[in-house]
C-alpha atoms as a PDB file:
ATOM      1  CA  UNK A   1      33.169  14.802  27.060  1.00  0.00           C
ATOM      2  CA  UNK A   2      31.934  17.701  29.521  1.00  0.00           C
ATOM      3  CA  UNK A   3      28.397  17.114  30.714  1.00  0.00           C
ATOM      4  CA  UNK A   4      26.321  19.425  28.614  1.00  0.00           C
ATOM      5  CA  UNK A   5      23.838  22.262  29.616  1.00  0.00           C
ATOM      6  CA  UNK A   6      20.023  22.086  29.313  1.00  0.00           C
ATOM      7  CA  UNK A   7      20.719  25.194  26.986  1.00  0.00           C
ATOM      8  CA  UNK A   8      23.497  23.406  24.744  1.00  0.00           C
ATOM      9  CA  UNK A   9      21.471  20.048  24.604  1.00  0.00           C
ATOM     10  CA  UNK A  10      18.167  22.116  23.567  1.00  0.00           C
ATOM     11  CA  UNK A  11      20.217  23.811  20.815  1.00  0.00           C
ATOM     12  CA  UNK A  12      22.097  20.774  19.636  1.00  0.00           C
ATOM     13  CA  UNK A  13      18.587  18.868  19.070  1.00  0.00           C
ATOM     14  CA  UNK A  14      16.764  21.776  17.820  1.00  0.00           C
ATOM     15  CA  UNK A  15      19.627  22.118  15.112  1.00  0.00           C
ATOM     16  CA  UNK A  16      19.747  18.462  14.558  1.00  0.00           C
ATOM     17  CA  UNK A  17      15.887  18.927  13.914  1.00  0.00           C
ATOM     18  CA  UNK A  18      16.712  21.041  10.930  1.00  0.00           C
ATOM     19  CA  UNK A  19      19.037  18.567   8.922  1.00  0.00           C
ATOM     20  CA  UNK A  20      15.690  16.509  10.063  1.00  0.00           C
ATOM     21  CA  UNK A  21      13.575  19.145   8.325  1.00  0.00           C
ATOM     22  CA  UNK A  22      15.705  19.726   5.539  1.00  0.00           C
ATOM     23  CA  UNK A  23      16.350  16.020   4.605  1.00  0.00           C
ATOM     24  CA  UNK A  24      12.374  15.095   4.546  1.00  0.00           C
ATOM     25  CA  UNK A  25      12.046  18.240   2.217  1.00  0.00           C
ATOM     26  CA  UNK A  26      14.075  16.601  -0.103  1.00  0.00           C
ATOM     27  CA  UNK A  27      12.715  13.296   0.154  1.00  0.00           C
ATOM     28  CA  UNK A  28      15.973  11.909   1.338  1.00  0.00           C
ATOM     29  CA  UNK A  29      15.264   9.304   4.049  1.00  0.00           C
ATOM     30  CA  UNK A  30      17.825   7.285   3.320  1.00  0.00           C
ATOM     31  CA  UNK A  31      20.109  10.741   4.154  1.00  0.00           C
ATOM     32  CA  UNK A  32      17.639  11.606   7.119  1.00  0.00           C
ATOM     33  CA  UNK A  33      17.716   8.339   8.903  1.00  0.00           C
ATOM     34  CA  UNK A  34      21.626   8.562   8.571  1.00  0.00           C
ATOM     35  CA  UNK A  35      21.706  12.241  10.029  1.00  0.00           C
ATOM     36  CA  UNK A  36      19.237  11.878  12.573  1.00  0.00           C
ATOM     37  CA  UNK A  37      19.636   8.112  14.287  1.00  0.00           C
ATOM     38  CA  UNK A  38      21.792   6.129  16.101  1.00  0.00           C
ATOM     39  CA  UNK A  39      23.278   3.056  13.733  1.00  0.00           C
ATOM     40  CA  UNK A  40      20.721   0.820  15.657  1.00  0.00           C
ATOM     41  CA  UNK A  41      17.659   2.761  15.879  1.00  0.00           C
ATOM     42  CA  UNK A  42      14.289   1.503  17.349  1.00  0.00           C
ATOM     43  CA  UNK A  43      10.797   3.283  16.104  1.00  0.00           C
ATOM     44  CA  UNK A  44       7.390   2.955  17.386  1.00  0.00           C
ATOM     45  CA  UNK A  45       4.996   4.124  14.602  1.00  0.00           C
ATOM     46  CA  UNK A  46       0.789   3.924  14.487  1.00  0.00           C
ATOM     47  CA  UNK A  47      -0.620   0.700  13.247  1.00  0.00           C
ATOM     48  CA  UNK A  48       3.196  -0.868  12.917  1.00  0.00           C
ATOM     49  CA  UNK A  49       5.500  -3.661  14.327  1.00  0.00           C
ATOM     50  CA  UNK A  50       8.120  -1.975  16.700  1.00  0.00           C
ATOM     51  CA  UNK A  51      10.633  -1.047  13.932  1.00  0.00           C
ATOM     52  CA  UNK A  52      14.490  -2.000  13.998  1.00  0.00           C
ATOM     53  CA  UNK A  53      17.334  -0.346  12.652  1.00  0.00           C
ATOM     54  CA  UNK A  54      18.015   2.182   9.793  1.00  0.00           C
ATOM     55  CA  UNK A  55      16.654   0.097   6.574  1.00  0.00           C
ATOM     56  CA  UNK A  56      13.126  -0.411   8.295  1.00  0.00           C
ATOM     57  CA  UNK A  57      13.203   3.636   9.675  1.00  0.00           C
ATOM     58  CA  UNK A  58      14.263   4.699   6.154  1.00  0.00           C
ATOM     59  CA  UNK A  59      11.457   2.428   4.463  1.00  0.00           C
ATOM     60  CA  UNK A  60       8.674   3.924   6.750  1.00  0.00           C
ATOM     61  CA  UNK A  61       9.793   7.283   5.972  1.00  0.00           C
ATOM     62  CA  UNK A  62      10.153   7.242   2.449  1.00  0.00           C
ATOM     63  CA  UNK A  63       6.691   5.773   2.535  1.00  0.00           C
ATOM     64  CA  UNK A  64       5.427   9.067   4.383  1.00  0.00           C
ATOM     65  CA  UNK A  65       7.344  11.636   2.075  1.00  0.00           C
ATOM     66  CA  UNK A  66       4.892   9.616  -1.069  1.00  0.00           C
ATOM     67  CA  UNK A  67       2.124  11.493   1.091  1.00  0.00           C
ATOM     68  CA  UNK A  68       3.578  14.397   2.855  1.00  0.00           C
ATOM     69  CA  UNK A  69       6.003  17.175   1.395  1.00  0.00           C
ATOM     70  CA  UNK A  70       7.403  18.854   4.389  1.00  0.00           C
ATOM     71  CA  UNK A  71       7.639  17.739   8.329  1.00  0.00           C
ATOM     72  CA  UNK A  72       8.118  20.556  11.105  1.00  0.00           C
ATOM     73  CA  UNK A  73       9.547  19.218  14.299  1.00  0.00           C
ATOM     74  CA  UNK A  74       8.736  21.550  17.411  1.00  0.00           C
ATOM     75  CA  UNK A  75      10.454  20.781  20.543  1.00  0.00           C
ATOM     76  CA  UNK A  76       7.551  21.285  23.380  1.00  0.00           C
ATOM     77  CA  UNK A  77      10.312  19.803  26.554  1.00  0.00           C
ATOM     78  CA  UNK A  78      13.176  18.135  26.787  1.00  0.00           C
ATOM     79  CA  UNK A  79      15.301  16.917  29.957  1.00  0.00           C
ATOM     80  CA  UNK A  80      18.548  15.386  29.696  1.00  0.00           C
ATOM     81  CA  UNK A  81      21.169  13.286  31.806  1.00  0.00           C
ATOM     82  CA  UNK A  82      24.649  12.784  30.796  1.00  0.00           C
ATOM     83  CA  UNK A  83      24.752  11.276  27.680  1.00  0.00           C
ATOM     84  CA  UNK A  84      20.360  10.740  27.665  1.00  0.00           C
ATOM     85  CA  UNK A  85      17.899  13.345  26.956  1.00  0.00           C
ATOM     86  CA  UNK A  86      14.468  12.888  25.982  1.00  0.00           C
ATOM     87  CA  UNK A  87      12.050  15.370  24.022  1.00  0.00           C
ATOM     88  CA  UNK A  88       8.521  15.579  24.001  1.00  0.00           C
ATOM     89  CA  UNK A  89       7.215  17.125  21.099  1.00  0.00           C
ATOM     90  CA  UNK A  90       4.859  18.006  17.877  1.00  0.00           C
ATOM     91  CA  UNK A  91       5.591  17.396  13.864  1.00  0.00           C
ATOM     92  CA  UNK A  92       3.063  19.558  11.474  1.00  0.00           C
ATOM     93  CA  UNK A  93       2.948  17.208   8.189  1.00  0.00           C
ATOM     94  CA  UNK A  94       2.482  19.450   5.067  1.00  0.00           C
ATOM     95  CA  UNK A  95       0.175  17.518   2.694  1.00  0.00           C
ATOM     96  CA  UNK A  96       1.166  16.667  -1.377  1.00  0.00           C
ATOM     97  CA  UNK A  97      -1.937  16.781  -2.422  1.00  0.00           C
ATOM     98  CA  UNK A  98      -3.111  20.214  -0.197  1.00  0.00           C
ATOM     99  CA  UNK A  99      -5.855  20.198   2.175  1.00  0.00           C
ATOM    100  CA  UNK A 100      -5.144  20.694   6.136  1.00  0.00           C
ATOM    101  CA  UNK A 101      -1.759  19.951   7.881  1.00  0.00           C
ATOM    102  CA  UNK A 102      -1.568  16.441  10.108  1.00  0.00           C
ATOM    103  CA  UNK A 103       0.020  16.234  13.251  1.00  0.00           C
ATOM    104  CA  UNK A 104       2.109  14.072  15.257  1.00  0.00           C
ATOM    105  CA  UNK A 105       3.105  14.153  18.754  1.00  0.00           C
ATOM    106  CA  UNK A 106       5.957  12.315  19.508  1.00  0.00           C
ATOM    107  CA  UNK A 107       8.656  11.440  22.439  1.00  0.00           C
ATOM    108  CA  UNK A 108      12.259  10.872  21.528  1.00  0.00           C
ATOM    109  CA  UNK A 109      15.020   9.315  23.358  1.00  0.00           C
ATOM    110  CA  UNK A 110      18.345  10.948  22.375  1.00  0.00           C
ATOM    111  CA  UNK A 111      21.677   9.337  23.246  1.00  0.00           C
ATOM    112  CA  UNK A 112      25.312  11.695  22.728  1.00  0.00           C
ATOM    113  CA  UNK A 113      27.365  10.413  20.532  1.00  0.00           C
ATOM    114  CA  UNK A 114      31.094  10.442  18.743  1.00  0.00           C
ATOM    115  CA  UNK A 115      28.947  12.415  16.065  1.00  0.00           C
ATOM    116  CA  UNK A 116      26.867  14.503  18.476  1.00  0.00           C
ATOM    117  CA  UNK A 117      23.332  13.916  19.623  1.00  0.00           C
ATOM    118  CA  UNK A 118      21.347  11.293  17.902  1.00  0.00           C
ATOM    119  CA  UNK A 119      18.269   9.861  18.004  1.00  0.00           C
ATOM    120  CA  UNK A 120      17.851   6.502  19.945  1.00  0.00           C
ATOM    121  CA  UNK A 121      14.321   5.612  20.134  1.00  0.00           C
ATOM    122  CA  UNK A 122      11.524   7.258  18.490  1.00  0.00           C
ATOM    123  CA  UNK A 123       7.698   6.953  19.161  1.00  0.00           C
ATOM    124  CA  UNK A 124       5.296   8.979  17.735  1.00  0.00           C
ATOM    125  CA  UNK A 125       1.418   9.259  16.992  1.00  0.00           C
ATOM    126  CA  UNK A 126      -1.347  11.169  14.718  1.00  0.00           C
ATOM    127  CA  UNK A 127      -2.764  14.037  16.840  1.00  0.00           C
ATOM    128  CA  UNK A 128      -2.009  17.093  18.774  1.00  0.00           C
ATOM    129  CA  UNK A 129       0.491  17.640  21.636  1.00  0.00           C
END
């Protein structure tokens, strides 16, 4: 594979940000965690164990869609290395049950893969960017 450009890695991850989007709208984590990770992710989550692999990402996240109806993923930097990138960034959590949006900031490491950029590692926390 030819070494990608900053532009084409930004616009691979922003578009794999919308199957994100679009998967957590549905309340399909099983289908996000598939489209979004690596086969042997690792997620760092508030008030959590380190979490390993798809089964405990997809648990944790179908726990969150029981409070939160949408997820918005904005891409504040990312820098990239061969087949690495990492993105620095903020997630607006719609509520179920109304009232003000939460937010996440988070840091991702992305690794390029057979089935194009993935997530690798994912850490994220409540609050602002």
């Amino acid at each position: 594979m030819a070494d990608p450009t900053d532009t084409e890695v930004a616009r691979a991850i922003r578009e794999r940000s919308d199957v994100f989007e679009r998967h957590f709208a549905a309340g399909n984590a099983q289908g996000l965690v598939s489209d979004y990770y690596v086969d042997e992710p690792m997620m760092s989550a508030p008030d959590a164990p380190l979490l390993r692999g798809r089964a405990a990402i997809t648990e944790l996240f179908t726990q969150v869609m029981r409070a939160f109806s949408a997820c918005r993923l904005e891409q504040v930097e990312i820098r990239r290395g061969g087949d690495l990138a990492y993105e620095i960034g903020r997630a607006i959590l719609t509520p179920r049950e109304g009232g003000d949006p939460a937010n996440c900031r988070y840091v991702i490491a992305w690794r390029r893969t057979s089935a194009g950029w993935r997530v690798e590692t994912d850490f994220f926390a409540w609050g602002v960017v």
